[in-house]
PDB file of N, CA and C in Angstrom:
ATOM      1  N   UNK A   1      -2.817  -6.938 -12.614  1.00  0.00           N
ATOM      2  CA  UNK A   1      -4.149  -7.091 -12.076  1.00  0.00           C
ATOM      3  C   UNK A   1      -4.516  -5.810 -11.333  1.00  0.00           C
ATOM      4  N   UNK A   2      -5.648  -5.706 -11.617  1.00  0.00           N
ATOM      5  CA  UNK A   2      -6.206  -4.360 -10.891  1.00  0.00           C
ATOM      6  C   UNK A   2      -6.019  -4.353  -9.260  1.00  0.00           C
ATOM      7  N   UNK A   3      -6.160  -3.119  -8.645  1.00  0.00           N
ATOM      8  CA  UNK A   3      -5.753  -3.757  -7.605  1.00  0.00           C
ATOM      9  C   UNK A   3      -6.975  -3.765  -6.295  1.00  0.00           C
ATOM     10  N   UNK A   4      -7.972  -3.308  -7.058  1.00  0.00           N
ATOM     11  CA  UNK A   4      -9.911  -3.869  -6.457  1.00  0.00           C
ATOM     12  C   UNK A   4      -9.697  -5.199  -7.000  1.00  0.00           C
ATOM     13  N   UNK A   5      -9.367  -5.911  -7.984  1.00  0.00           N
ATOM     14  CA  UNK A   5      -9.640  -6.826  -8.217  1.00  0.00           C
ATOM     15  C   UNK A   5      -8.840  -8.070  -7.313  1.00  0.00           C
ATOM     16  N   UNK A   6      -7.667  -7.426  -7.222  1.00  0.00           N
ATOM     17  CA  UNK A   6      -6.821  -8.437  -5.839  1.00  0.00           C
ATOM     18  C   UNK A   6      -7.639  -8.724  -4.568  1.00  0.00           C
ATOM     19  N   UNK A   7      -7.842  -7.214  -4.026  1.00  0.00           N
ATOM     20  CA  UNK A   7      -8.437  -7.335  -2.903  1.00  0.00           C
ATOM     21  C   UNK A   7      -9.800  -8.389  -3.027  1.00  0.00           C
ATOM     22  N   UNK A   8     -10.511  -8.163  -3.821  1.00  0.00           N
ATOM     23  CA  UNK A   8     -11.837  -8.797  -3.933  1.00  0.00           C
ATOM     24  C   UNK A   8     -11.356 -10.278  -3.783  1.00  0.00           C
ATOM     25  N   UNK A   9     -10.190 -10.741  -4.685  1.00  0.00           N
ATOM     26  CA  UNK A   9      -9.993 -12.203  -4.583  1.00  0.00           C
ATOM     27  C   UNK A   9      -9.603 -12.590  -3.226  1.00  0.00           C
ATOM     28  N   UNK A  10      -8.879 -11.703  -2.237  1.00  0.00           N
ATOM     29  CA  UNK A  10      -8.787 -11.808  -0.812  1.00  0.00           C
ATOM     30  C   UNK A  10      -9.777 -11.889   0.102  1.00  0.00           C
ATOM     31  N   UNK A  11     -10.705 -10.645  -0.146  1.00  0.00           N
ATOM     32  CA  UNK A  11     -11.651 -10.422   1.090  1.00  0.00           C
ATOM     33  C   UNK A  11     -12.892 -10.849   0.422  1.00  0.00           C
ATOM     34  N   UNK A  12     -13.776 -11.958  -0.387  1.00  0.00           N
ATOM     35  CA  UNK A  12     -14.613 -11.986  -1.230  1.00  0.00           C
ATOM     36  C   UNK A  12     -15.931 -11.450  -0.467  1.00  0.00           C
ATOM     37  N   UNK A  13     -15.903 -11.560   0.702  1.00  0.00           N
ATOM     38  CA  UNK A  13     -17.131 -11.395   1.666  1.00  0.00           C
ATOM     39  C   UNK A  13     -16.955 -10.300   2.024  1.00  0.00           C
ATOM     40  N   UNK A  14     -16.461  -9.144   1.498  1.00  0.00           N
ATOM     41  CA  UNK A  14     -16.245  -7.707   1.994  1.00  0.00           C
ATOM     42  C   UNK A  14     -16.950  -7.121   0.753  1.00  0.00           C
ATOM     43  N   UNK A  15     -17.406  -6.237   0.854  1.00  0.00           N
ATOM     44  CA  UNK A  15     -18.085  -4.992  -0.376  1.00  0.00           C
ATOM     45  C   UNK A  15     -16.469  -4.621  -1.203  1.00  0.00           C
ATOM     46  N   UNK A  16     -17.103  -3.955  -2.359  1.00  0.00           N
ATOM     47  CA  UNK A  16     -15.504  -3.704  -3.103  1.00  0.00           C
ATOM     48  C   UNK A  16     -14.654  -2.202  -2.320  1.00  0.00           C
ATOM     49  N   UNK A  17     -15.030  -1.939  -1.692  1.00  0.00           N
ATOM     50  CA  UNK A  17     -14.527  -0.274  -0.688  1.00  0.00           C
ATOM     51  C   UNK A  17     -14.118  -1.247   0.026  1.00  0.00           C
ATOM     52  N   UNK A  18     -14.549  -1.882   1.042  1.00  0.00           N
ATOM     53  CA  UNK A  18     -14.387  -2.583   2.517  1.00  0.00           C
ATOM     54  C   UNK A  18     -13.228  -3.653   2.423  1.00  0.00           C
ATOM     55  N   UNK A  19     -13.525  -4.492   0.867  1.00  0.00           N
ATOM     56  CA  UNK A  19     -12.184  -4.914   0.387  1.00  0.00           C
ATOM     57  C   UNK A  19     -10.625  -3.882   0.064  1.00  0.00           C
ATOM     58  N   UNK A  20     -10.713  -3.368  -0.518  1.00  0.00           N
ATOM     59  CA  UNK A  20      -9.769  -2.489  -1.173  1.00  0.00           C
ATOM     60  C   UNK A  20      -8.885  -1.932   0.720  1.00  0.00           C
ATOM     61  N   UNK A  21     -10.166  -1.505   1.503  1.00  0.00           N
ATOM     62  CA  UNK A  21      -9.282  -1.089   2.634  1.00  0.00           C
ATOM     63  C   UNK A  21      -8.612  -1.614   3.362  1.00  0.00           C
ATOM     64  N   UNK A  22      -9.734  -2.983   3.427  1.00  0.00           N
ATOM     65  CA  UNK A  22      -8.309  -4.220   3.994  1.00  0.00           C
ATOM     66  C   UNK A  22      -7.389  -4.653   3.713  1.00  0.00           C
ATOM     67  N   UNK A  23      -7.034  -4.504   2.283  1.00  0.00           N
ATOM     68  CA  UNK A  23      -6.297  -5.328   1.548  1.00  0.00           C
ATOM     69  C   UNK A  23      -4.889  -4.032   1.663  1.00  0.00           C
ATOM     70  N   UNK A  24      -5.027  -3.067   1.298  1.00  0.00           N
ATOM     71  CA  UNK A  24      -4.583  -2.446   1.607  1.00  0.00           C
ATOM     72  C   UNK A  24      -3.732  -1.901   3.210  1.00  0.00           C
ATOM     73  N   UNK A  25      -4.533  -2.039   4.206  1.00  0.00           N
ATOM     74  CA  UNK A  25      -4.263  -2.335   5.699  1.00  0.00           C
ATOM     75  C   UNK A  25      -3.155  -3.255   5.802  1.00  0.00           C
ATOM     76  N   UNK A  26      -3.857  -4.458   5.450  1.00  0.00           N
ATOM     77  CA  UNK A  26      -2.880  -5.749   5.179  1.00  0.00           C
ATOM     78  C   UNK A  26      -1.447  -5.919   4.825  1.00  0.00           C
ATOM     79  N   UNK A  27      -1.407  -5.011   3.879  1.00  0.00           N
ATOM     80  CA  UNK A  27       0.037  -4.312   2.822  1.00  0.00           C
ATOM     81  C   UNK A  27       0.437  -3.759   4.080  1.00  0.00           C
ATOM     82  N   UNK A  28       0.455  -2.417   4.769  1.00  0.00           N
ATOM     83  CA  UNK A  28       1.123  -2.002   5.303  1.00  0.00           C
ATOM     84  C   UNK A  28       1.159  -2.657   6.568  1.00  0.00           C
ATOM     85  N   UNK A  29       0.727  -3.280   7.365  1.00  0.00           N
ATOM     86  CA  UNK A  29       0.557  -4.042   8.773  1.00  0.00           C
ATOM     87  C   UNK A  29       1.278  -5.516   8.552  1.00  0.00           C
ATOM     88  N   UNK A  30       1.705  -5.721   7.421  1.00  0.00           N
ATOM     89  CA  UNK A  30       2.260  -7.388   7.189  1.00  0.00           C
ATOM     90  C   UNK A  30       3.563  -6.576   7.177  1.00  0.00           C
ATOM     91  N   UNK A  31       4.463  -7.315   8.573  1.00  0.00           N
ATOM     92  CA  UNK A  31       5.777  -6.600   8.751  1.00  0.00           C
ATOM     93  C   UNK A  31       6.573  -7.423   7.482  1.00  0.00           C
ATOM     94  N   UNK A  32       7.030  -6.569   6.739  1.00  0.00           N
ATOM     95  CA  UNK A  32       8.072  -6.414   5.497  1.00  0.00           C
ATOM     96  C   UNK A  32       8.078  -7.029   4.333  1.00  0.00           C
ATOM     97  N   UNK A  33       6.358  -6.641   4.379  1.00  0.00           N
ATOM     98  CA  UNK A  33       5.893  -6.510   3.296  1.00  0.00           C
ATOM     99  C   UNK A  33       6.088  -5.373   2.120  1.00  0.00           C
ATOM    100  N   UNK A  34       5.225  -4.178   2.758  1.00  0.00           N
ATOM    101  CA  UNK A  34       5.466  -3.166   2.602  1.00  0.00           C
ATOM    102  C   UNK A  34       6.703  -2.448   2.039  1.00  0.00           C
ATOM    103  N   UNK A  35       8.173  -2.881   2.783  1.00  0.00           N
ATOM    104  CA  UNK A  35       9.289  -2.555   2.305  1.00  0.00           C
ATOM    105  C   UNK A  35       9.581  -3.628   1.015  1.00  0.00           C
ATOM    106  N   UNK A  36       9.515  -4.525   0.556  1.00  0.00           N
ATOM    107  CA  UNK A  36       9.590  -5.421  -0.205  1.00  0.00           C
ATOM    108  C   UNK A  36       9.029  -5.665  -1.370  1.00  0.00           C
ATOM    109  N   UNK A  37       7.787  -4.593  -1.241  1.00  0.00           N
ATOM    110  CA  UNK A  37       6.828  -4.092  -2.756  1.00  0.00           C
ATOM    111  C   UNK A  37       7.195  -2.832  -2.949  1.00  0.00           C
ATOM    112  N   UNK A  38       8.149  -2.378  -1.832  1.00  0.00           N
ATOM    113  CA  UNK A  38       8.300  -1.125  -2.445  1.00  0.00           C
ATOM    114  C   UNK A  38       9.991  -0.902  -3.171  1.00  0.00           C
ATOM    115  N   UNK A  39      10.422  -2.102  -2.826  1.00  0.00           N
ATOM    116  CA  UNK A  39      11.203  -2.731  -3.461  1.00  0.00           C
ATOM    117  C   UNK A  39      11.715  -2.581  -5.492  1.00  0.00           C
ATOM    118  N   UNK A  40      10.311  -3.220  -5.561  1.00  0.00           N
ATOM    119  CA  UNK A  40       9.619  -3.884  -6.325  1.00  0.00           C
ATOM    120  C   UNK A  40       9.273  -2.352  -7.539  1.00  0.00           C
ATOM    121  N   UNK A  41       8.967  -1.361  -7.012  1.00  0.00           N
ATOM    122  CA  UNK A  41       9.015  -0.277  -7.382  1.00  0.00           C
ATOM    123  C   UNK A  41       7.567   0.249  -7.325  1.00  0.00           C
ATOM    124  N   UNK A  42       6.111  -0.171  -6.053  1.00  0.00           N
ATOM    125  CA  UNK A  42       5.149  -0.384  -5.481  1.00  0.00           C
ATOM    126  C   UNK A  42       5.029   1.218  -5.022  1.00  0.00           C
ATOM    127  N   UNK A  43       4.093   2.034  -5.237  1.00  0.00           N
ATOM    128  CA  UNK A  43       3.759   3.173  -3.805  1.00  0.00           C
ATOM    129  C   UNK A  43       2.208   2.797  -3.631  1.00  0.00           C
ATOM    130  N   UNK A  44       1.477   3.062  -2.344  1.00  0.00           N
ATOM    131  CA  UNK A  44       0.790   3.024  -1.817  1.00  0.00           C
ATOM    132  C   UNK A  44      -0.830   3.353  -2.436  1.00  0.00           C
ATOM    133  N   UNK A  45      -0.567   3.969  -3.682  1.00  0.00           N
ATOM    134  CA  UNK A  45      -1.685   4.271  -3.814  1.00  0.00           C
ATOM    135  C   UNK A  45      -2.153   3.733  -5.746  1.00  0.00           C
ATOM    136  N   UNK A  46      -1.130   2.843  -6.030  1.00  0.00           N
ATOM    137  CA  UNK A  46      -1.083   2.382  -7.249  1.00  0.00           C
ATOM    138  C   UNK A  46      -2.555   1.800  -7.233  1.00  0.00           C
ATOM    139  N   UNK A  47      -3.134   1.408  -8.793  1.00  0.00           N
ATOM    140  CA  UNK A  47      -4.062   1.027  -9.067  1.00  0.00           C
ATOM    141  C   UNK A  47      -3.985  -0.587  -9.551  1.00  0.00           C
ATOM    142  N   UNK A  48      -2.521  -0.601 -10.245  1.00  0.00           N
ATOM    143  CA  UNK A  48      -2.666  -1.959 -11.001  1.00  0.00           C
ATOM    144  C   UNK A  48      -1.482  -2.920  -9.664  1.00  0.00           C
ATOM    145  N   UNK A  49      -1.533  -3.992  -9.478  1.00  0.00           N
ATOM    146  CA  UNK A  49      -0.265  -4.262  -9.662  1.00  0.00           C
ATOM    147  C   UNK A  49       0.338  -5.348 -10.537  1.00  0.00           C
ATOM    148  N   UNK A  50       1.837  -5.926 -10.523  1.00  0.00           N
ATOM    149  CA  UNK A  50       2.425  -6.351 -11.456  1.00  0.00           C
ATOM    150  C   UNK A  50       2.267  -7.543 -11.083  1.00  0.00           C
ATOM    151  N   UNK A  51       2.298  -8.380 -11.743  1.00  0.00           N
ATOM    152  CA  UNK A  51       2.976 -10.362 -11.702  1.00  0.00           C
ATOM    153  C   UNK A  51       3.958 -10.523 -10.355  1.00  0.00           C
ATOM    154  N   UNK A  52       4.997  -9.580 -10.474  1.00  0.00           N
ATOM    155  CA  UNK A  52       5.808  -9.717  -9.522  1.00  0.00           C
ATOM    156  C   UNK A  52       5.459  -9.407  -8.422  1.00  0.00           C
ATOM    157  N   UNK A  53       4.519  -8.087  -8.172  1.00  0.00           N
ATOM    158  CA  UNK A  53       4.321  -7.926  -6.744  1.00  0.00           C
ATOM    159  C   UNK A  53       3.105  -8.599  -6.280  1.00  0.00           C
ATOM    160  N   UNK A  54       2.114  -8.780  -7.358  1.00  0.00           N
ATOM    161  CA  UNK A  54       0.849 -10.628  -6.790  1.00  0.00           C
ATOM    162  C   UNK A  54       1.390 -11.521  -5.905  1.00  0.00           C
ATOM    163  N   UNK A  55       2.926 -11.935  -6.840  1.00  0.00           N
ATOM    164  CA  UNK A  55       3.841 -13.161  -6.156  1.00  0.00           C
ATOM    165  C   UNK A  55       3.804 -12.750  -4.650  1.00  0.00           C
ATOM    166  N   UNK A  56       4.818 -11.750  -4.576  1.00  0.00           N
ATOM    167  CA  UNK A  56       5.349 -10.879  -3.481  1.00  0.00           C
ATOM    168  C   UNK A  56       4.050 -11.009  -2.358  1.00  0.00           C
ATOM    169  N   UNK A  57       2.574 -10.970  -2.342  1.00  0.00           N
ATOM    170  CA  UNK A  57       2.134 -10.690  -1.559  1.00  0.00           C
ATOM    171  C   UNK A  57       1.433 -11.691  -1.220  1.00  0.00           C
ATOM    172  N   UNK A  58       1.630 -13.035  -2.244  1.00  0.00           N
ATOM    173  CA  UNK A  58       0.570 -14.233  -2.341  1.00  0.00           C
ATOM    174  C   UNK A  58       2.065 -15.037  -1.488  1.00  0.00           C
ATOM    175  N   UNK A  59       3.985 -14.609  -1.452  1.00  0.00           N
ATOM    176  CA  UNK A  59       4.285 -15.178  -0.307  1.00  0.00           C
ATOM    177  C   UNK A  59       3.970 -14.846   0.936  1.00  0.00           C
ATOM    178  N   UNK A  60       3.892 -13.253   1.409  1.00  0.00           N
ATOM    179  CA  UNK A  60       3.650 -13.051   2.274  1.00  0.00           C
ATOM    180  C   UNK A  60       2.120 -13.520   3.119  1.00  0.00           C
ATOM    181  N   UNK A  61       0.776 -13.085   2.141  1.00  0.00           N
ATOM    182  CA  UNK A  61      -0.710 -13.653   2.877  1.00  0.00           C
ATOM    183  C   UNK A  61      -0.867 -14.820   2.358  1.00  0.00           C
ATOM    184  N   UNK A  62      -0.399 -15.160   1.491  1.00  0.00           N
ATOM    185  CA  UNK A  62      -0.684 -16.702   0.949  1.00  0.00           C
ATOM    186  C   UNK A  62      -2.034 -16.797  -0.255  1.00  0.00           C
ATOM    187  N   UNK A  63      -1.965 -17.413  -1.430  1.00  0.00           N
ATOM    188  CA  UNK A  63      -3.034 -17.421  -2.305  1.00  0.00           C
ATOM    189  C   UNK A  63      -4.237 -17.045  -1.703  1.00  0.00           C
ATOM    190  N   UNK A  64      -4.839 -16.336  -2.364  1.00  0.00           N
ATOM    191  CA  UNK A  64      -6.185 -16.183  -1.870  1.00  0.00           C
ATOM    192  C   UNK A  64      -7.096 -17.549  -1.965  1.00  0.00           C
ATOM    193  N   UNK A  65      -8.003 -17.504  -1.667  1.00  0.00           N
ATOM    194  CA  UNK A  65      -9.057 -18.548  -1.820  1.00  0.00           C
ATOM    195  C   UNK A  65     -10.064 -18.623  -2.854  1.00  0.00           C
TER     196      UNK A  65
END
């Protein structure tokens, strides 16, 4: 999944920039998270991400809405 398209399913009430930055924020400010997608084989500025790291972040913030 793209990874504007994650954020958007997170922040739906944010613009697609305003999403992307939170969502992003989120990643690095959710303690061990961050280490755990990067795990995963994740850097910071990827575009897509995988099945596995969706999972990874839908345990940590929980399904989007």
């Amino acid at each position: 999944m793209s990874f504007g398209r994650a954020a958007m399913r997170y922040y739906p009430d944010l613009g697609y920039q305003a999403a992307v930055r939170r969502f992003r924020r989120e990643i690095r400010e959710t303690i061990g998270l961050l280490d755990a997608l990067k795990a995963l084989g994740y850097e910071e500025h990827h575009r897509y991400l995988t099945p596995q790291e969706m999972s990874l972040i839908a345990n940590f913030l929980g399904d989007p809405d």
